[in-house]
Protein backbone atom coordinates (compact mmCIF):
# COMPACT_ATOMS: atom_id res chain seq x y z
CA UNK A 1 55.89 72.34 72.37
CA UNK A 2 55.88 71.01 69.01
CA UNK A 3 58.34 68.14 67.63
CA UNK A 4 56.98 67.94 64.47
CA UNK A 5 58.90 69.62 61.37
CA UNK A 6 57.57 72.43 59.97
CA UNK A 7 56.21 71.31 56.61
CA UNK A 8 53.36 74.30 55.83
CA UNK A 9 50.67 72.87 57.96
CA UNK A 10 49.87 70.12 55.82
CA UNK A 11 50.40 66.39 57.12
CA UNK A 12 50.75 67.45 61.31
CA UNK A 13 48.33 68.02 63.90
CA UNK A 14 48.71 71.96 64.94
CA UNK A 15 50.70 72.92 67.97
CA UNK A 16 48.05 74.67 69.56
CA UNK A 17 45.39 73.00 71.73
CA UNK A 18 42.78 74.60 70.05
CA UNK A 19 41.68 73.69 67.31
CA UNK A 20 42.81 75.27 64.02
CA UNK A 21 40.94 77.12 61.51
CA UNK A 22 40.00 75.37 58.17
CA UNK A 23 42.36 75.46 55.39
CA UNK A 24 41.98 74.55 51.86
CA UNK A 25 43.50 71.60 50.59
CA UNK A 26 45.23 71.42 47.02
CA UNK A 27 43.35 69.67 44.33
CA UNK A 28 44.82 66.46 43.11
CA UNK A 29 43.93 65.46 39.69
CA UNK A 30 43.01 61.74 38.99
CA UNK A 31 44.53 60.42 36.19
CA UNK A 32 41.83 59.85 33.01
CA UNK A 33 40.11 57.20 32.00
CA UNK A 34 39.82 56.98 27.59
CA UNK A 35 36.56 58.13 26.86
CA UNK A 36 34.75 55.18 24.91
CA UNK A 37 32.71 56.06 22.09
CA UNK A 38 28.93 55.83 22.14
CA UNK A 39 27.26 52.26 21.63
CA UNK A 40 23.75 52.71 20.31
CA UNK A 41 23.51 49.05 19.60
CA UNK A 42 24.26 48.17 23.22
CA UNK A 43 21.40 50.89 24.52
CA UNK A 44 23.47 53.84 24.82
CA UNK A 45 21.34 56.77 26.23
CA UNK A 46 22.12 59.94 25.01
CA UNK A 47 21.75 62.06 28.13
CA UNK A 48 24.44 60.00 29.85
CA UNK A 49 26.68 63.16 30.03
CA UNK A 50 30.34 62.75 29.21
CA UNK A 51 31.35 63.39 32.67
CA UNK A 52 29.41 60.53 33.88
CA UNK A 53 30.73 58.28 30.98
CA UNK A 54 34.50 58.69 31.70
CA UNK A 55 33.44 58.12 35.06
CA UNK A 56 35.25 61.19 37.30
CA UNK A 57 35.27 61.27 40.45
CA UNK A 58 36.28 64.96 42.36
CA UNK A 59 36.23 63.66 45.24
CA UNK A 60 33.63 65.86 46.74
CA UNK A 61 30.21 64.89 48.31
CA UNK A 62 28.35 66.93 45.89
CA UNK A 63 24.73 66.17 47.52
CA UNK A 64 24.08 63.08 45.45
CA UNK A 65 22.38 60.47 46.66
CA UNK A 66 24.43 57.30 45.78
CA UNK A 67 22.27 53.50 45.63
CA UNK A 68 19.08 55.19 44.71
CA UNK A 69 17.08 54.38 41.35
CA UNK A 70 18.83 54.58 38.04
CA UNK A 71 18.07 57.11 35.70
CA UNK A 72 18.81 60.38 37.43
CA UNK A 73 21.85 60.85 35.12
CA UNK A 74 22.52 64.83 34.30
CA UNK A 75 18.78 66.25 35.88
CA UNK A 76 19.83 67.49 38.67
CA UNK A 77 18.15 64.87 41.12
CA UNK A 78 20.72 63.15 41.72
CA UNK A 79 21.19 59.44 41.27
CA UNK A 80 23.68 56.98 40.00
CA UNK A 81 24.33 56.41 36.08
CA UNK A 82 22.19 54.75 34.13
CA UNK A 83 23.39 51.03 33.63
CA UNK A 84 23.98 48.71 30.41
CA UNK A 85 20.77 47.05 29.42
CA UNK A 86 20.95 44.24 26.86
CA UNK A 87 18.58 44.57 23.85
CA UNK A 88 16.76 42.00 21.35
CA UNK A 89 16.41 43.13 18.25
CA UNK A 90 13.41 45.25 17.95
CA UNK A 91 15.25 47.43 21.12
CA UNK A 92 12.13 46.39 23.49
CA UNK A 93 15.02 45.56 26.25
CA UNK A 94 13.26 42.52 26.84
CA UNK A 95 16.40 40.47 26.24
CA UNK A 96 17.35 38.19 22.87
CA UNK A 97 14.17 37.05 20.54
CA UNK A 98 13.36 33.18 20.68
CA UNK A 99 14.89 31.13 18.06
CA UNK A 100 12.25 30.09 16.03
CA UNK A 101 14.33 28.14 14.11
CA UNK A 102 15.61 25.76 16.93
CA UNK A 103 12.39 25.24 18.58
CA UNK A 104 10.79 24.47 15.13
CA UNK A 105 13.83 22.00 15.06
CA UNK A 106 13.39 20.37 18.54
CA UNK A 107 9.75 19.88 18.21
CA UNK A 108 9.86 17.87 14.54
CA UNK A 109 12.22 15.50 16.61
CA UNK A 110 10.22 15.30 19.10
CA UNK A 111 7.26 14.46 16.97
CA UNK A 112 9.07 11.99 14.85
CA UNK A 113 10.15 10.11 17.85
CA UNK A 114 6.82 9.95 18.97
CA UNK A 115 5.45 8.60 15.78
CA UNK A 116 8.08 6.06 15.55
CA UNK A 117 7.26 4.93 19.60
CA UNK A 118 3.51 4.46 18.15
CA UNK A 119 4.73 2.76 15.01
CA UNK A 120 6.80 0.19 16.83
CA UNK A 121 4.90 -0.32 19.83
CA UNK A 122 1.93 -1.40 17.24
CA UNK A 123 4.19 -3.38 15.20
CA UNK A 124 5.30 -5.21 18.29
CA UNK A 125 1.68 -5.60 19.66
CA UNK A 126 -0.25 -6.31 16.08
CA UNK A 127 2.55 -9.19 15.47
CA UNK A 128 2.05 -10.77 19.17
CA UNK A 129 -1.50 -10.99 17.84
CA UNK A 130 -1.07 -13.09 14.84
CA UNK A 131 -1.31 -17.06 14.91
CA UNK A 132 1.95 -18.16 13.00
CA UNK A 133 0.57 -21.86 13.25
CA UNK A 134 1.52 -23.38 10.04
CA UNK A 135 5.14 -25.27 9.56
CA UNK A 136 5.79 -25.24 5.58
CA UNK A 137 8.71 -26.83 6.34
CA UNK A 138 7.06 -29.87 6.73
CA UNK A 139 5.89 -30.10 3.16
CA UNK A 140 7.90 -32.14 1.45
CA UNK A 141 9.24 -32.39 -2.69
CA UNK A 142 8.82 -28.72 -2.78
CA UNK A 143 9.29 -26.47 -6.48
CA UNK A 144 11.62 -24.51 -6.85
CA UNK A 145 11.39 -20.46 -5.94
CA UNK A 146 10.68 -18.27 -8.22
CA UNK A 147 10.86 -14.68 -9.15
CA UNK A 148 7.49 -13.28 -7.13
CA UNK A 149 6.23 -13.96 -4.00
CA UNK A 150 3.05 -16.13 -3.69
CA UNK A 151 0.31 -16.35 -1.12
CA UNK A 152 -2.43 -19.00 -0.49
CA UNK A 153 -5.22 -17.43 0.79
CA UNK A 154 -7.81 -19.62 2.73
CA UNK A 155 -11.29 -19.22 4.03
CA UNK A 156 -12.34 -21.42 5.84
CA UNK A 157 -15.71 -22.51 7.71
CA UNK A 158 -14.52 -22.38 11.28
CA UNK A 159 -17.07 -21.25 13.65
CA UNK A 160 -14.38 -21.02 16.49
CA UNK A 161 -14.87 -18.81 19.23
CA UNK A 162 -18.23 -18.45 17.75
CA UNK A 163 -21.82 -18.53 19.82
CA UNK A 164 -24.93 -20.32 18.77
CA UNK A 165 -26.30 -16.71 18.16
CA UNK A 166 -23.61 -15.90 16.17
CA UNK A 167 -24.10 -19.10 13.90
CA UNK A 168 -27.59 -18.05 13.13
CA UNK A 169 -27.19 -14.55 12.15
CA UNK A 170 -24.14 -15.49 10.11
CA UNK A 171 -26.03 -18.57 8.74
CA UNK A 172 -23.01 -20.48 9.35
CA UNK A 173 -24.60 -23.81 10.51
CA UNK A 174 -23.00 -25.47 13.31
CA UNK A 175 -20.41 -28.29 11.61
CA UNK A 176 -17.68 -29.31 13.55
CA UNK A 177 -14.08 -28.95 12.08
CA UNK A 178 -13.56 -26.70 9.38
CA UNK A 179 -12.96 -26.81 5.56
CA UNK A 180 -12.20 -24.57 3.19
CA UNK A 181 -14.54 -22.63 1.89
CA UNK A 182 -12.52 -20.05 -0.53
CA UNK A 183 -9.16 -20.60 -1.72
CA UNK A 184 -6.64 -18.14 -4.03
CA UNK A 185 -3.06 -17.55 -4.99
CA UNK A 186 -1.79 -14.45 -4.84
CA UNK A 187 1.65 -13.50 -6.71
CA UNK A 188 2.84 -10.37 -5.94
CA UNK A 189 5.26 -9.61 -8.62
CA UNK A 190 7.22 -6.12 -9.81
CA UNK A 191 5.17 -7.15 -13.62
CA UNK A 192 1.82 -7.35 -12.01
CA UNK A 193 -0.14 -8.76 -9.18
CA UNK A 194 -2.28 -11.44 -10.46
CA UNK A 195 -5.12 -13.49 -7.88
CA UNK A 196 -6.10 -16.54 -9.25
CA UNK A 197 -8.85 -18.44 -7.62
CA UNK A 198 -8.69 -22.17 -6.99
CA UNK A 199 -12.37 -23.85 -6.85
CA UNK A 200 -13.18 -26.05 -4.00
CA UNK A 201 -14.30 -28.14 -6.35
CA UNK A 202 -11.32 -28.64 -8.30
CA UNK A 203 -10.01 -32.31 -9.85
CA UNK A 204 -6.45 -32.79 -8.18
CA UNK A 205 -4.25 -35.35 -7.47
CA UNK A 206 -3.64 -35.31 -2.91
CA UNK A 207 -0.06 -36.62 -3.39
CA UNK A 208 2.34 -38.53 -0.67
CA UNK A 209 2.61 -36.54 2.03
CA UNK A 210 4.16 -36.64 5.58
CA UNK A 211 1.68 -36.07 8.60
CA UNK A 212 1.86 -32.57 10.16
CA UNK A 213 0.63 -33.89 13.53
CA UNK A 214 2.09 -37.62 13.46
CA UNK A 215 5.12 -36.65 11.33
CA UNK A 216 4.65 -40.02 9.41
CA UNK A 217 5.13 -40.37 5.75
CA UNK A 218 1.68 -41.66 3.30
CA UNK A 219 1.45 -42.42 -0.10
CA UNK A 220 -0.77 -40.78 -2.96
CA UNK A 221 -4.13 -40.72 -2.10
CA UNK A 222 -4.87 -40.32 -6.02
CA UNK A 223 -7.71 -38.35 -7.56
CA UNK A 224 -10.16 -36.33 -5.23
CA UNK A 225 -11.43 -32.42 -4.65
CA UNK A 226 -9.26 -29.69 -4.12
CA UNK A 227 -11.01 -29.37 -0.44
CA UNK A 228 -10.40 -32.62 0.47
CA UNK A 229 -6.63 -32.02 1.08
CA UNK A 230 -7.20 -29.61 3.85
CA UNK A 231 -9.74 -31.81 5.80
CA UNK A 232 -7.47 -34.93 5.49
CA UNK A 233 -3.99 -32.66 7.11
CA UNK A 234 -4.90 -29.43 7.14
CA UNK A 235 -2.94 -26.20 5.69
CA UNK A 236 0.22 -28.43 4.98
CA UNK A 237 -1.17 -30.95 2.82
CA UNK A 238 -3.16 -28.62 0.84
CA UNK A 239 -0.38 -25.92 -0.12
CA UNK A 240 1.52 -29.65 -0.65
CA UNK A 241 -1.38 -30.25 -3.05
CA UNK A 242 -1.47 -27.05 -4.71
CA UNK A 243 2.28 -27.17 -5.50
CA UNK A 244 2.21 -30.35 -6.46
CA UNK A 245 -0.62 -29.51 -9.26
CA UNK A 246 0.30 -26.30 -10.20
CA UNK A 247 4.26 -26.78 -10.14
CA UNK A 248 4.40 -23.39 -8.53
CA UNK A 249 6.05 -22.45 -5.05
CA UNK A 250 3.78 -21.19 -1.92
CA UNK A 251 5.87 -19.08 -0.02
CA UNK A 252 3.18 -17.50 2.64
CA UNK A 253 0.02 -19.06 3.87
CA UNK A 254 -2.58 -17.13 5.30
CA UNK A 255 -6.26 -18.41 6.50
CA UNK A 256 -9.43 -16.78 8.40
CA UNK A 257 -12.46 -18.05 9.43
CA UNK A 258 -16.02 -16.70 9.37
CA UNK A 259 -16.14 -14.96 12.45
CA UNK A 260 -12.89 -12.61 11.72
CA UNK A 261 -14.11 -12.08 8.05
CA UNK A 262 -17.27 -10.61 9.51
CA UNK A 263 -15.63 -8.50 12.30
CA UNK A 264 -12.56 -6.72 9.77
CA UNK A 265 -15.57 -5.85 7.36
CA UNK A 266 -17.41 -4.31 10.63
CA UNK A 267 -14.43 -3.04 12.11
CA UNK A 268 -13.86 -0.80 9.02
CA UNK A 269 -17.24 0.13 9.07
CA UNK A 270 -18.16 -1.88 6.09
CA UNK A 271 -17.09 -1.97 2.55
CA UNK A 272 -18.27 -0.28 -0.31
CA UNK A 273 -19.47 -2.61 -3.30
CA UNK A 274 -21.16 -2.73 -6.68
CA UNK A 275 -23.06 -5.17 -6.98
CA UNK A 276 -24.01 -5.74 -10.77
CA UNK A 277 -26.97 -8.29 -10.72
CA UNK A 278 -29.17 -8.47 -7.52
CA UNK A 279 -29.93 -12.22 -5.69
CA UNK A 280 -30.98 -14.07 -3.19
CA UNK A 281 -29.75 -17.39 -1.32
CA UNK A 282 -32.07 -19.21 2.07
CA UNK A 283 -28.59 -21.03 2.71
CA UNK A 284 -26.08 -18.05 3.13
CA UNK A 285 -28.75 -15.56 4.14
CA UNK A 286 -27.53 -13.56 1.13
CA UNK A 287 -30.52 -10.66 -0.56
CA UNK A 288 -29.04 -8.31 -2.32
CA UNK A 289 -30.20 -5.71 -4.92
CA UNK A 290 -28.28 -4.28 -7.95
CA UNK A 291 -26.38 -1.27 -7.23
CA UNK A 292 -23.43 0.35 -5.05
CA UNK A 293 -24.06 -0.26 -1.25
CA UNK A 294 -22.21 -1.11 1.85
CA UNK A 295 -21.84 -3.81 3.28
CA UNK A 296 -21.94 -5.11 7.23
CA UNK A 297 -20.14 -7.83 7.97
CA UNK A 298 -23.17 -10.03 8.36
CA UNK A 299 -24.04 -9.14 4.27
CA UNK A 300 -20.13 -9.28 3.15
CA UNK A 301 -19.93 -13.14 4.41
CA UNK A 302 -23.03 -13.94 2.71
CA UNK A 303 -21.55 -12.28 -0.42
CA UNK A 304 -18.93 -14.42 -0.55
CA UNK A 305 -20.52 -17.50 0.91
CA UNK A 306 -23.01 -17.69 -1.95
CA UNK A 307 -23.06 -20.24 -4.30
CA UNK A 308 -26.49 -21.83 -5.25
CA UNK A 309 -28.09 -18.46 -6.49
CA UNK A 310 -25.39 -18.95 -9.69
CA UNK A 311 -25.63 -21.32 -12.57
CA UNK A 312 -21.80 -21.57 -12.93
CA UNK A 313 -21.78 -22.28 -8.89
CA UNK A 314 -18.35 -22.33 -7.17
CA UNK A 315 -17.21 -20.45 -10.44
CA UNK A 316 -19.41 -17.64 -9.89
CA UNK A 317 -18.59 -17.16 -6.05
CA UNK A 318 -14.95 -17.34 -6.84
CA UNK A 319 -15.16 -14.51 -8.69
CA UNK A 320 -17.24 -12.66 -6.01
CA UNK A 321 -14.66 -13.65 -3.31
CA UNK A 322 -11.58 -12.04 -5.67
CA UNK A 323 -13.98 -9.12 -5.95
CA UNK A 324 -14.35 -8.63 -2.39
CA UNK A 325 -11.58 -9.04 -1.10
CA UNK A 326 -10.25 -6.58 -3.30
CA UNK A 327 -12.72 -4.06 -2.66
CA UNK A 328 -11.44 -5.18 1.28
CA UNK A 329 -7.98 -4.03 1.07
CA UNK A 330 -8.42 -1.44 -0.69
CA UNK A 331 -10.62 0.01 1.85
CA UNK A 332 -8.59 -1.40 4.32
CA UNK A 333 -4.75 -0.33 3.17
CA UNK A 334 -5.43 3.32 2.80
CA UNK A 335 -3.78 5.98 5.30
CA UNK A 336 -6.92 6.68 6.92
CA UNK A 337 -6.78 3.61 8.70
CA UNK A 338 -3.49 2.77 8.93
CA UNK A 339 -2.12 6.05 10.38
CA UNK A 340 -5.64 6.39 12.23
CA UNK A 341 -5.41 4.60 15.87
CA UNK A 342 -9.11 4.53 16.21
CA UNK A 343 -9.32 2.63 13.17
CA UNK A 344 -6.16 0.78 13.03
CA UNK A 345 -6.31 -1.05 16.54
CA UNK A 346 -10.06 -2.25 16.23
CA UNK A 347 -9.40 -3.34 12.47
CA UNK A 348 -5.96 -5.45 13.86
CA UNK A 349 -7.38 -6.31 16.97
CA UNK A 350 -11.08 -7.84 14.59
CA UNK A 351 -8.54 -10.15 12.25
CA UNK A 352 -5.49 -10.81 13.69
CA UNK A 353 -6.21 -13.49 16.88
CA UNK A 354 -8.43 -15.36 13.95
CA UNK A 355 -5.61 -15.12 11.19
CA UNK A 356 -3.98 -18.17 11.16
CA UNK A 357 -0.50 -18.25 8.95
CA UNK A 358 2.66 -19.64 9.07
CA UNK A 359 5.39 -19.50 11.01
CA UNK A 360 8.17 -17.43 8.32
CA UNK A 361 5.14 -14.75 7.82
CA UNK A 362 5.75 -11.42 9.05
CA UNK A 363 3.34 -8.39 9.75
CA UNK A 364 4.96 -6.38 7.02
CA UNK A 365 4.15 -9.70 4.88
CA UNK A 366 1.25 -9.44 5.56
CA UNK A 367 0.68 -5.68 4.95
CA UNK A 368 2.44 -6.66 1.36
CA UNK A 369 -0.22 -9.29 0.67
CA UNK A 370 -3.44 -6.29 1.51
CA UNK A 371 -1.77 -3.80 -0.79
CA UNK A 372 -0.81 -6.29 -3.41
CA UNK A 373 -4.66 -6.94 -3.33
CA UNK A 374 -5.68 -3.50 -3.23
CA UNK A 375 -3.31 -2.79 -6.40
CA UNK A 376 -5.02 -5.24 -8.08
CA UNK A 377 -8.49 -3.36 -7.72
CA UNK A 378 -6.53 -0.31 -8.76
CA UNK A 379 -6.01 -2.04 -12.13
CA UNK A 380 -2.26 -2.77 -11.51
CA UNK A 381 -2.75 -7.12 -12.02
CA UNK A 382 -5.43 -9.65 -12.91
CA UNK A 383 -7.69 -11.68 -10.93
CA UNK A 384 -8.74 -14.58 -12.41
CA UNK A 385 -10.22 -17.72 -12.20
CA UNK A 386 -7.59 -20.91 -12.54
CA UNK A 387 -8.23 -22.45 -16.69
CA UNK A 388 -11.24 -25.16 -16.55
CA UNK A 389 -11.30 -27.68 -19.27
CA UNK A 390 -14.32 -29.47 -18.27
CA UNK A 391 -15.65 -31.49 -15.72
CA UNK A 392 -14.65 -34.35 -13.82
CA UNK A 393 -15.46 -37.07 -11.49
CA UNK A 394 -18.07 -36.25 -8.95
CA UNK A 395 -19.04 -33.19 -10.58
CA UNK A 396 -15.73 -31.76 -10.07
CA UNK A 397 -13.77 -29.48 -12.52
CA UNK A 398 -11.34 -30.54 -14.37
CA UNK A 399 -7.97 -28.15 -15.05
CA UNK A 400 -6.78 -27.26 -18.19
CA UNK A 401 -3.16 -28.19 -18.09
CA UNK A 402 -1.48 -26.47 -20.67
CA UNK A 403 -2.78 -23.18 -19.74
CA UNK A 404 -2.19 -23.89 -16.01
CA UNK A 405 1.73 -24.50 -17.08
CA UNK A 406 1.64 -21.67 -19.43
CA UNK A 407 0.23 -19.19 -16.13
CA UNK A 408 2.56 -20.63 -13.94
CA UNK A 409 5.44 -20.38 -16.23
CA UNK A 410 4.57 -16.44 -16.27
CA UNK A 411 4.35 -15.92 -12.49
CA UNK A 412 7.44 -17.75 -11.65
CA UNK A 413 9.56 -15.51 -13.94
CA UNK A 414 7.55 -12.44 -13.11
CA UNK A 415 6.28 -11.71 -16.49
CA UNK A 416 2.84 -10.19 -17.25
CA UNK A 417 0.28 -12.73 -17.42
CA UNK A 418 -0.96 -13.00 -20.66
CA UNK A 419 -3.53 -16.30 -20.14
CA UNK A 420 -7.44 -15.85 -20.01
CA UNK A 421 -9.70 -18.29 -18.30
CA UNK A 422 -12.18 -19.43 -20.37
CA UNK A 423 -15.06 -19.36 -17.33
């Protein structure tokens, strides 16, 4: 018998053990979900019926097959709707473009931090290389600084580090010690660079001086050539000297020997000269024609070495010095070899263990000093040869004063140098 209340079949079990006939079950209505309105820009597909949008469910099995492959949507086959695909902006559906912009961004950092790595590591190892050997603060009853900076420039004869082989093809001879054999100020000033050459064989006074080795204190040694002051105490009584006779302040000293002369010119692949008059010397090995050519390194230090082919002498290779060295830097400062590895290590690596200079001088000092040079072959300066009077004892040259004071006077308050040398 059956305990259950009578409620029109629906909810109970029947009360007979067999099992009842089918009966059809009242449809419930789900409630409705707001249709959303199409999104084309978010890959709407138009065949997505709207059935299928609002997402109804009758709660039939209506012979679809649900978990199969999208895209059966409204055919017939069956299969579940399609699903939201994100699209870049030409609608591949390949997902967002790449931002041009940012990568463009990311990579100039990149690049300039790379470039300033290079810069710094070569600043660091180009200035481990250079030979600050020369105390200027030993030089004593020093003028008073003025407006531009100045440079001594010094070659000198050193064969150091050099082989007997090397001495012959150079011609260099095989002297022990070293003098000077070239020797020019350099001001660098905002009115004009101006290189004026200082012969060897100059008429000076070597004043008191204290020792740079012994540290001892010596009197005047009077009258005597220019070159004598180095080979009595070396770079710090001769810029002593030079101040003392000129009346104008050295602030950087900077001095290379034959061998490094030869291997910077051959390290840059040689420099480009005119030469105006051909000649020939037996003691410097120099033979040379008229004409533009390049020179080797070998043919460069003859060039400047050469000084009995000339009737003015020392005069006449001062002038060829200033005009090589020129011709050097400006060769030499350009950005084809400074922002060129291959050329700027072997160029550094040539020079730099043979430059000698002193102790305050910096690697960007020294890159001032080559494009001072260089602006000077560009026209922008003088180079010039220091006013001769005459001669002197031992066949020397003999200053002329008042022009001397007059050039000085210019330099040290930057103006544009007005005075001519007379040889």
């Amino acid at each position: 018998m059956n305990d259950w209340p009578d409620d029109g079949g629906y909810g109970r079990g029947p009360a007979n053990p067999q099992p009842e006939g089918p009966r059809r079950m009242s449809h419930v209505q789900r409630p409705q979900v707001p249709q959303q309105p199409p999104r084309y820009d978010q890959g709407y597909d138009p065949s997505f019926t709207q059935a299928q949008g609002t997402g109804y469910d009758s709660g039939y099995n209506t012979g679809q097959v649900y978990g199969g492959a999208q895209g059966g949507g409204g055919d017939g086959r069956g299969g579940i709707p399609p699903q939201y695909t994100p699209r870049g902006p030409s609608g591949s559906g390949t997902g967002p473009a790449p931002d041009w912009r940012k990568r463009i961004k990311v990579g100039s950092i990149v690049l300039v931090v790379g470039v300033l790595a290079w810069g710094i590591g070569t600043y660091a190892w180009a200035s481990s290389q250079m030979r600050n050997e020369v105390d200027l603060s030993k030089v004593i009853e020093r003028p008073s600084e003025g407006d531009c900076t100045t440079y001594l420039i010094v070659g000198s004869d050193s064969r150091e580090g050099m082989s007997a082989e090397e001495k012959k093809k150079l011609h260099t001879g095989s002297a022990e010690g070293k003098r000077t054999d070239s020797m020019m100020i350099l001001a660098a000033c905002s009115s004009g660079n101006t290189m004026v050459s200082l012969p060897r064989d100059s008429w000076v006074t070597i004043p008191s001086f204290v020792g740079s080795e012994s540290g001892k204190k010596y009197g005047a040694r009077g009258g005597s050539k220019l070159n004598a002051a180095y080979a009595m105490d070396g770079p710090e009584l001769l810029v002593r000297t030079v101040e003392y006779n000129t009346g104008l302040r050295i602030d950087h000293y900077a001095e290379i020997g034959f061998a490094g002369f030869a291997n910077i010119v051959d390290a840059l692949g040689g420099v480009e000269l005119n030469i105006e008059k051909g000649f020939k010397d037996k003691k410097s090995g120099a033979d040379f024609q008229a004409g533009t050519q390049t020179l080797n390194g070998e043919q460069a230090l003859a060039f400047v070495r050469t000084r009995y082919a000339f009737a003015e002498s020392d005069l006449a290779r001062t002038k060829n010095q200033q005009k090589f060295l020129s011709a050097l830097a400006n060769q030499a400062a350009t950005p084809g070899t400074i922002l060129n590895p291959f050329a700027l290590y072997p160029t550094l690596g040539a020079g730099l263990d043979t430059l000698i200079v002193d102790k305050d001088m910096s690697l960007y000092d020294l890159g001032t000093m080559f494009f001072a040079m260089k602006g000077i072959s560009g026209g922008d300066g003088k180079s010039m040869n220091i006013p001769i009077a005459g001669t002197a004892p031992q066949g020397s040259l003999k200053w002329d004063m008042p022009k001397v004071k007059q050039l000085v006077e210019q330099i040290r308050n930057d103006q544009k140098v007005t005075v001519e040398s007379n040889r």
